[in-house]
Protein backbone atom coordinates (compact mmCIF):
# COMPACT_ATOMS: atom_id res chain seq x y z
CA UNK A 1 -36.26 148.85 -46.67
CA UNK A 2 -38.27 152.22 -46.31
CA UNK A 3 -37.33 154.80 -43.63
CA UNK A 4 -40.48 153.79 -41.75
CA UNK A 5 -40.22 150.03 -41.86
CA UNK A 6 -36.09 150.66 -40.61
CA UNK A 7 -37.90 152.40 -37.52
CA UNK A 8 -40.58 150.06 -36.75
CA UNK A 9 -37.52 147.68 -36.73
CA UNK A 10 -35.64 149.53 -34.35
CA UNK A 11 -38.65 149.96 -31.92
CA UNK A 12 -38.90 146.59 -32.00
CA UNK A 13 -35.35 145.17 -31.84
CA UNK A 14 -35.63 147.56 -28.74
CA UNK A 15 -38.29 145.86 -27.56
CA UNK A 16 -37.09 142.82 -28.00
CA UNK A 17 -33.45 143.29 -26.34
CA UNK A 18 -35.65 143.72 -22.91
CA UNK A 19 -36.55 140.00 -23.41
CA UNK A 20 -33.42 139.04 -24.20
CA UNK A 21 -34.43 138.27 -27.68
CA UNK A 22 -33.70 139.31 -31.37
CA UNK A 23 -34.83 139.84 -34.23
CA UNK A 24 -33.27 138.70 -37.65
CA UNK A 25 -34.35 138.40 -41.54
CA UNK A 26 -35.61 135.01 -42.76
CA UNK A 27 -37.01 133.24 -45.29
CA UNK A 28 -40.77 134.09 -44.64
CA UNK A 29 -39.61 137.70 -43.39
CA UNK A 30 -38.50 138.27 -40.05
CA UNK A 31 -38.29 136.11 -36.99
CA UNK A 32 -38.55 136.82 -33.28
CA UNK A 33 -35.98 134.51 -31.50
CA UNK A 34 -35.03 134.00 -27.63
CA UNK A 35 -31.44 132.06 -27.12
CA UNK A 36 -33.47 128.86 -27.12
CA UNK A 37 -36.22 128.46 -29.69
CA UNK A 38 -37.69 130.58 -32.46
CA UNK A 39 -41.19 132.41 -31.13
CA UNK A 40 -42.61 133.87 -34.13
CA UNK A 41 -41.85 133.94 -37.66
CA UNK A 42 -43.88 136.28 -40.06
CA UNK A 43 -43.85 140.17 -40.68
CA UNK A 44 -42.65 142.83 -38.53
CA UNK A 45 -46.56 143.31 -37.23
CA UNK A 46 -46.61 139.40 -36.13
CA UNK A 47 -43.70 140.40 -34.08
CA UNK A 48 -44.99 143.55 -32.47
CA UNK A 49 -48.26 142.02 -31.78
CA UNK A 50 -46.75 138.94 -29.69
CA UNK A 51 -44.14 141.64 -28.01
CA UNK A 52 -47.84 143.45 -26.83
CA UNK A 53 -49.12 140.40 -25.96
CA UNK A 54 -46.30 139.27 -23.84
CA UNK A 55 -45.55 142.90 -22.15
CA UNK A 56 -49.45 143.25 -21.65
CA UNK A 57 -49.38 139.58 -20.02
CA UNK A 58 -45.98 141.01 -17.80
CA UNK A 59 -47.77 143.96 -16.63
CA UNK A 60 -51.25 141.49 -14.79
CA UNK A 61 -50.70 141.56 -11.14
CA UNK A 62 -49.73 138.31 -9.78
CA UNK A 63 -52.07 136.55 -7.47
CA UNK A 64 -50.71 134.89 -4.03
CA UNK A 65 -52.09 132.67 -2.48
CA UNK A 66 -50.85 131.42 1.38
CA UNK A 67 -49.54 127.85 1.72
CA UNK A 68 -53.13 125.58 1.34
CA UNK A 69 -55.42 127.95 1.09
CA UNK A 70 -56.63 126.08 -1.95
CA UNK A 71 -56.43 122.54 -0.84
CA UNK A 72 -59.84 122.02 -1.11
CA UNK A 73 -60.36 123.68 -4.64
């Protein structure tokens, strides 16, 4: 493992410890895990890319709505 892949890996194991998740070597390369199910399997830019994903979908502000507003939608 180069020097640069060892700190992708790190950036991303980093990442991925915010989640509650980790990252571990597998058959088809590397797989993104949470305590329940496996999320992604594939190569360490698979992983970043759903990490982006999921922190850009984390940062959207949430919309509320009061109590039957949309009843009628």
């Amino acid at each position: 493992m180069t020097s640069a892949m060892k700190a992708q890996l790190a950036d991303l194991t980093e990442r991925a410890a915010r989640r509650s998740m980790t990252i571990t070597p597998d058959q088809e390369g590397w797989q993104l895990a949470s305590p329940w199910r496996v999320v992604v399997l594939g190569d360490l830019d698979a992983i970043g890319a759903w990490l982006s994903a999921a922190e850009t979908y984390a940062r959207r502000p949430r919309r509320y709505f009061p109590a039957g507003c949309q009843a009628d939608m």
